[in-house]
C-alpha atoms as a PDB file:
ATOM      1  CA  UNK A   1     123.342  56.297 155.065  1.00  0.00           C
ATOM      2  CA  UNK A   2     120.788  54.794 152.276  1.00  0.00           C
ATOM      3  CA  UNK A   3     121.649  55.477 148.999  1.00  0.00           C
ATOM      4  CA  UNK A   4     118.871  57.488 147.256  1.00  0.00           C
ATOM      5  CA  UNK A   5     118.041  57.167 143.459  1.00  0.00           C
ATOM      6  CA  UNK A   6     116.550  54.495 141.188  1.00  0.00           C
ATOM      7  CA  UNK A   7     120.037  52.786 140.017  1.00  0.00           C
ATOM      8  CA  UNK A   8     120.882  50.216 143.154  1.00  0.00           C
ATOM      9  CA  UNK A   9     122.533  47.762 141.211  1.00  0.00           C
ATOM     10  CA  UNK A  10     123.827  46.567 137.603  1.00  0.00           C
ATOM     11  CA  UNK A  11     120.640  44.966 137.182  1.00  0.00           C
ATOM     12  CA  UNK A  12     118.722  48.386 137.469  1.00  0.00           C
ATOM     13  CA  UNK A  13     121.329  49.991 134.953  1.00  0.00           C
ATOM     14  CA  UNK A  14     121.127  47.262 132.145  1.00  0.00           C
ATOM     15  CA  UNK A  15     116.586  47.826 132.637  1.00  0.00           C
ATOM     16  CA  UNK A  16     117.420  51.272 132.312  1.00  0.00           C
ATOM     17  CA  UNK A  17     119.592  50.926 129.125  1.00  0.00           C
ATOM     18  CA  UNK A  18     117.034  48.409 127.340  1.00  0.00           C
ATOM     19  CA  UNK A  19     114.235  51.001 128.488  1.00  0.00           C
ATOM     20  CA  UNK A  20     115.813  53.160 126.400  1.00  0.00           C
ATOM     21  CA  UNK A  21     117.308  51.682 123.386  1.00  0.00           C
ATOM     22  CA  UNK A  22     113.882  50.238 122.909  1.00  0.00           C
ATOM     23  CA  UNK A  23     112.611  53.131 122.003  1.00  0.00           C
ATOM     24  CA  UNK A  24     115.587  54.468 119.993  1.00  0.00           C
ATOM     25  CA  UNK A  25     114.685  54.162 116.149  1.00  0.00           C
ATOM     26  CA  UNK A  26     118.756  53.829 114.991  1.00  0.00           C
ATOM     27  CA  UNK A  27     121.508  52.229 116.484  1.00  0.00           C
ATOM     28  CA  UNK A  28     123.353  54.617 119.043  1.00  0.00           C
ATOM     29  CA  UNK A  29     127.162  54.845 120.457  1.00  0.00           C
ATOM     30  CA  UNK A  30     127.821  54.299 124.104  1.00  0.00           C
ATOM     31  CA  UNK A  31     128.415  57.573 124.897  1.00  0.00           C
ATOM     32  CA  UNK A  32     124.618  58.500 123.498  1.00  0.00           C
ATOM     33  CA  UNK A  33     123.176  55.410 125.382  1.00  0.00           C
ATOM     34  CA  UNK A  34     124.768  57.000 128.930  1.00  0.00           C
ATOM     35  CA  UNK A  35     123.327  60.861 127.553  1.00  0.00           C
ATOM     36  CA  UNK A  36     120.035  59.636 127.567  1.00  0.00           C
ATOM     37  CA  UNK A  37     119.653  57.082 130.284  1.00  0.00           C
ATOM     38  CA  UNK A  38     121.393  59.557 132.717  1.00  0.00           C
ATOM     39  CA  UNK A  39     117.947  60.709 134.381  1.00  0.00           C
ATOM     40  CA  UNK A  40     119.326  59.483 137.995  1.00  0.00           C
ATOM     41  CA  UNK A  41     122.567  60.353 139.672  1.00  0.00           C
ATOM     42  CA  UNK A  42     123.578  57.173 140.498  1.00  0.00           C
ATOM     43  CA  UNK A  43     124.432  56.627 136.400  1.00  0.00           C
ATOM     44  CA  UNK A  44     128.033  56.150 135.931  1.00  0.00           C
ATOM     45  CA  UNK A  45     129.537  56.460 132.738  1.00  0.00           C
ATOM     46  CA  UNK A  46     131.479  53.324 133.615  1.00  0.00           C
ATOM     47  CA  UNK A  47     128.164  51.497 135.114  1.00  0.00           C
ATOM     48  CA  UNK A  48     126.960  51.859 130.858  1.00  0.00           C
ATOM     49  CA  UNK A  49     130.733  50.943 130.063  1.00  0.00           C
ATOM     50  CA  UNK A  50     130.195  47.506 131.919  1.00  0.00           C
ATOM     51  CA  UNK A  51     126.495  46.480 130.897  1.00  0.00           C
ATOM     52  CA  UNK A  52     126.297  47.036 127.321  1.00  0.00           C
ATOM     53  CA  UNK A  53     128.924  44.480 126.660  1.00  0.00           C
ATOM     54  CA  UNK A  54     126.732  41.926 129.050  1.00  0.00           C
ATOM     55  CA  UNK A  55     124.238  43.187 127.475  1.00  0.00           C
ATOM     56  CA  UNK A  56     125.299  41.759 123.597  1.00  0.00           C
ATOM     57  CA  UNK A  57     126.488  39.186 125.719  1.00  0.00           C
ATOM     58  CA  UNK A  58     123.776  38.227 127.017  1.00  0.00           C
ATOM     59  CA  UNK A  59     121.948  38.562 123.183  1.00  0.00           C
ATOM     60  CA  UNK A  60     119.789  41.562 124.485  1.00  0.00           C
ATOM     61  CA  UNK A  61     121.813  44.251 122.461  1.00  0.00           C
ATOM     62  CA  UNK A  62     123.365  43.736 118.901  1.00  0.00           C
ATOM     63  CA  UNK A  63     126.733  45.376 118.111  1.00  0.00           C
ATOM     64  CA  UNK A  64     126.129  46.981 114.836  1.00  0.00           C
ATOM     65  CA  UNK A  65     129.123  48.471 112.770  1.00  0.00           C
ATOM     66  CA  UNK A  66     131.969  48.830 115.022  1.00  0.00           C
ATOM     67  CA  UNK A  67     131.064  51.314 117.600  1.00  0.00           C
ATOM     68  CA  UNK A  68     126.957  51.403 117.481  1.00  0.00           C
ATOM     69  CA  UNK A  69     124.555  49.518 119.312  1.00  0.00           C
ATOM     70  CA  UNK A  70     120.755  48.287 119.308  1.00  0.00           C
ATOM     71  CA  UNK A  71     118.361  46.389 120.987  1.00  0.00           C
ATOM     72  CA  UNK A  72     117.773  42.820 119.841  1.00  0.00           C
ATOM     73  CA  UNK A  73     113.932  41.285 119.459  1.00  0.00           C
ATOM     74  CA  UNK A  74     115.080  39.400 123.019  1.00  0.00           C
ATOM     75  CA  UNK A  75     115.889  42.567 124.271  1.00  0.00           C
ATOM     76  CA  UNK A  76     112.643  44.290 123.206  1.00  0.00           C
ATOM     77  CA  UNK A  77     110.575  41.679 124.917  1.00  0.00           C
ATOM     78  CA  UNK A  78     112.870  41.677 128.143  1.00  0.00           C
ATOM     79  CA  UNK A  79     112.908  45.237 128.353  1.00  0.00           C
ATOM     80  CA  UNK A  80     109.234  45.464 128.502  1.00  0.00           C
ATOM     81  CA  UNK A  81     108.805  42.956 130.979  1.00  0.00           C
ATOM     82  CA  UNK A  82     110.955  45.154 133.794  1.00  0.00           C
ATOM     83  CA  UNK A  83     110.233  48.541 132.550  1.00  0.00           C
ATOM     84  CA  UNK A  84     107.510  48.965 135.520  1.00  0.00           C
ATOM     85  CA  UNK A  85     110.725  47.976 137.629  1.00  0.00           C
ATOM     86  CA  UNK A  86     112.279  51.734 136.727  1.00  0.00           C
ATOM     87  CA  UNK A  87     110.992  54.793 139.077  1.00  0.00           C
ATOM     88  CA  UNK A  88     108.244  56.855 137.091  1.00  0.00           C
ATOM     89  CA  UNK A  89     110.223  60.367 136.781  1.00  0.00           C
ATOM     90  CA  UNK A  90     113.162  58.660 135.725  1.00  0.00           C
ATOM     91  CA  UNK A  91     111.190  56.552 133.149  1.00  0.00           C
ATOM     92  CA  UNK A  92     109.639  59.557 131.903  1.00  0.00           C
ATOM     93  CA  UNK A  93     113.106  61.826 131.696  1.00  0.00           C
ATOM     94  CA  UNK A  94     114.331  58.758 129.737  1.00  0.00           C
ATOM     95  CA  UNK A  95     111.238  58.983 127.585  1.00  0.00           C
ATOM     96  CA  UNK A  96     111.543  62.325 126.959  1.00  0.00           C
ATOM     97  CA  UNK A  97     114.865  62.087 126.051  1.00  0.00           C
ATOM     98  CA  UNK A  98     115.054  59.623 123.646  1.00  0.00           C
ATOM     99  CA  UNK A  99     111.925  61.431 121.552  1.00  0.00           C
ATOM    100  CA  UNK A 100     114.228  64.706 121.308  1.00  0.00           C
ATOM    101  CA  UNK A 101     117.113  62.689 120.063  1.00  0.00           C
ATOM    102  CA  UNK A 102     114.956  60.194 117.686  1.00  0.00           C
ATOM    103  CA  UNK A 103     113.166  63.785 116.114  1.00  0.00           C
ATOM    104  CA  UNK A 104     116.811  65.543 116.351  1.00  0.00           C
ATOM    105  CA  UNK A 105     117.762  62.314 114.073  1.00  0.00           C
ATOM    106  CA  UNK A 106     115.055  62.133 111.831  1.00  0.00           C
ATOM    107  CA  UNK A 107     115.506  65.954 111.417  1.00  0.00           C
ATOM    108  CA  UNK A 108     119.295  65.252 110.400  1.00  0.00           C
ATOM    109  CA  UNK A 109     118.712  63.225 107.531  1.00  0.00           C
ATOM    110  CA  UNK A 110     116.754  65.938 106.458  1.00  0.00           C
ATOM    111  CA  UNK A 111     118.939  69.272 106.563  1.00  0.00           C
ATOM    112  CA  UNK A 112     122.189  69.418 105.569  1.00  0.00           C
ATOM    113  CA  UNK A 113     125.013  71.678 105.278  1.00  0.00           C
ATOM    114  CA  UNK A 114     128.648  71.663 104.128  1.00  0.00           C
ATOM    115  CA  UNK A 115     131.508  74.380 104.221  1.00  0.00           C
ATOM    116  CA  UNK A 116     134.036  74.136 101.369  1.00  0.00           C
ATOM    117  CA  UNK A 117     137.003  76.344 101.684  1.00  0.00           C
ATOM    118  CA  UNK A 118     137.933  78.583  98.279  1.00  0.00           C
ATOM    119  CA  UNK A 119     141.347  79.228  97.134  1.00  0.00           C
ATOM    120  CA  UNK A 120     141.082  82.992  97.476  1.00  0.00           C
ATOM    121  CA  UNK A 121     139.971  82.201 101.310  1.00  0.00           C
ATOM    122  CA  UNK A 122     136.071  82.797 100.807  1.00  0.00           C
ATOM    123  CA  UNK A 123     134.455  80.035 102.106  1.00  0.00           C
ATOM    124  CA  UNK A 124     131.010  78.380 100.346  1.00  0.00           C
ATOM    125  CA  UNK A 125     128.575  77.101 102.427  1.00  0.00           C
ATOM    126  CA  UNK A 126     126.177  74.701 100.433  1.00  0.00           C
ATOM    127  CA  UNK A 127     123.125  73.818 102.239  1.00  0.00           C
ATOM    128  CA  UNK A 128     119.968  71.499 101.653  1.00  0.00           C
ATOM    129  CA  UNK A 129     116.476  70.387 102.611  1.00  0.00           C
ATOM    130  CA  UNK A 130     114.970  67.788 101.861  1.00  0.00           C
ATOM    131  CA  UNK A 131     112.307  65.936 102.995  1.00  0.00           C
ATOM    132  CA  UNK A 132     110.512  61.997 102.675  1.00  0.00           C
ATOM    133  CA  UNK A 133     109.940  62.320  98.683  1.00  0.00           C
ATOM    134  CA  UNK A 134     113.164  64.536  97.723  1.00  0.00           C
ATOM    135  CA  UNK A 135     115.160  67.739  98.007  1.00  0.00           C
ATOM    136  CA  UNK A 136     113.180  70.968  98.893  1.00  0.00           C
ATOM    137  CA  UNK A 137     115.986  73.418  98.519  1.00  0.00           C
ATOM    138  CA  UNK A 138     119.891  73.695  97.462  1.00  0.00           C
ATOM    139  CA  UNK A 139     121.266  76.792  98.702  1.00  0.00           C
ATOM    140  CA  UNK A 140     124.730  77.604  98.533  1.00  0.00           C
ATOM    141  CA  UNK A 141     126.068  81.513  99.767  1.00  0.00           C
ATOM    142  CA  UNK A 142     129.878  82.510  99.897  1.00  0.00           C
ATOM    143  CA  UNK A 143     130.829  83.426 103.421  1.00  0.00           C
ATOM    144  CA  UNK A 144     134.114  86.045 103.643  1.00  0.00           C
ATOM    145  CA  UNK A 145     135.615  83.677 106.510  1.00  0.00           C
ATOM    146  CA  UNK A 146     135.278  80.270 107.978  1.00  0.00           C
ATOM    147  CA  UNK A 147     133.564  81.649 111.482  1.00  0.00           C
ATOM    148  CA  UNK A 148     130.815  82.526 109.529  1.00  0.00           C
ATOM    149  CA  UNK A 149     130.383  80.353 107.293  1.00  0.00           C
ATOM    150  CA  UNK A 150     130.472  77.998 110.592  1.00  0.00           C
ATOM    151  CA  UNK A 151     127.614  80.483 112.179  1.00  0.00           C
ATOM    152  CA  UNK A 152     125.525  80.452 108.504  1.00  0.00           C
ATOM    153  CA  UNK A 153     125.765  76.439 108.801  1.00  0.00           C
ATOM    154  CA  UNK A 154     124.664  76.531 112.250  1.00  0.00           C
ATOM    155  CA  UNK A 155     121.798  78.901 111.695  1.00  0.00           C
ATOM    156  CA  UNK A 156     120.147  77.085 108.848  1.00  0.00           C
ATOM    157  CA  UNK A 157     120.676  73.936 110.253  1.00  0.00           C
ATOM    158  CA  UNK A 158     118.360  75.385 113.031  1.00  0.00           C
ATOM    159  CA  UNK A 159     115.843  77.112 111.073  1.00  0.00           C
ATOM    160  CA  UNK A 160     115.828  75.498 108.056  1.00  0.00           C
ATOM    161  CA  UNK A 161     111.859  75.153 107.466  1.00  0.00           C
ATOM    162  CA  UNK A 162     111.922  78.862 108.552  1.00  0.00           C
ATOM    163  CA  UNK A 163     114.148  79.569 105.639  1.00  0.00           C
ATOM    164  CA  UNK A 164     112.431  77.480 102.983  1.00  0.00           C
ATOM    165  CA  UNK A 165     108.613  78.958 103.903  1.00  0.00           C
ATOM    166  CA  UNK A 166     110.274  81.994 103.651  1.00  0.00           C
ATOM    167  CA  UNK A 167     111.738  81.836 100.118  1.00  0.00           C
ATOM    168  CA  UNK A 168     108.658  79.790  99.154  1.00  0.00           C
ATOM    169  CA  UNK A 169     106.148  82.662 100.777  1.00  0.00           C
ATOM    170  CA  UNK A 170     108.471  85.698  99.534  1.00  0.00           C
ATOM    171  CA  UNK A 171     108.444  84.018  95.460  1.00  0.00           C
ATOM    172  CA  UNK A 172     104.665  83.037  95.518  1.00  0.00           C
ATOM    173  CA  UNK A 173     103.775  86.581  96.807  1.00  0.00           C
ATOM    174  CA  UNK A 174     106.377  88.873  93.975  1.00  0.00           C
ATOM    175  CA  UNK A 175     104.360  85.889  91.504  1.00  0.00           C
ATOM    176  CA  UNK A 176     100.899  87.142  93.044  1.00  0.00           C
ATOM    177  CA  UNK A 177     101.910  91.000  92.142  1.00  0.00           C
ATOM    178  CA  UNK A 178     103.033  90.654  89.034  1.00  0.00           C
ATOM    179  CA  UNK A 179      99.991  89.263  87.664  1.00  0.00           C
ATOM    180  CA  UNK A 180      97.895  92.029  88.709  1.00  0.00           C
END
């Protein structure tokens, strides 16, 4: 029965994996390298496990820190040599992929929350924004209990910028009415 699915071979994983660490902007794990090349089936975990060490063999990849990799200059230039090699929805999927996670990163160093447990069992949940030039907002809120001070962390960590235009629109406008 023929195999169906871009990855044949280790050759098509290790294209796969410089496709995509070339267009990650910080070094990744292993585990994150597998999330975002798996666009075809026939990705193992273990295929990823076996070619990124050729792969810094081979001077492609760079082992950064102990457990974070990215793509070397030699890599770079490889990579986009054989990326016409890779099947075009599978490409794409990987391309898609790695711009969520490279704006979900970007976005990280960004927001910012922390839960700090009180000695009366509140729980403070101290939260910031910041953005290129310097911190937007510090906002810190007393939760009753750690679930949700774990659900307030969550929430502004996804709506953050909702938050802040909020505050921002809600103080500019009780400014606005009492000069009139």
């Amino acid at each position: 029965m023929e195999r169906l699915g871009f990855i044949q071979d280790m050759l098509d994983v290790k294209v796969l994996i410089l496709y995509v660490a070339g267009r990650l902007r910080n070094p990744v794990t292993v585990q994150e390298l597998y999330e975002l090349a798996y666009q075809d089936d026939r990705l193992s975990y273990f295929d990823v496990c076996t070619a990124v060490p050729e792969l810094v063999k081979s001077g492609h990849l760079q082992q950064v820190g102990q457990d974070l990799y990215m793509i070397t200059d030699k890599g770079r230039n490889n990579g986009a040599v054989t990326e016409d090699s890779i099947a075009y929805p599978v490409r794409e999927r990987a391309k898609q992929a790695v711009d969520r996670f490279n704006k979900e990163q970007r976005r990280s160093r960004f927001v910012k929350t922390k839960i700090v447990p009180g000695a009366g069992g509140e729980v403070t949940v101290k939260m910031q924004l910041d953005d290129e030039k310097g911190r937007l907002m510090r906002l810190e809120l007393m939760a009753p209990n750690q679930p949700q001070a774990v659900k307030i962390s969550r929430i502004f960590k996804k709506n953050a910028e909702l938050i802040y235009n909020l505050i921002m629109a809600d103080l500019l406008d009780e400014e606005e009415n009492l000069d009139e």
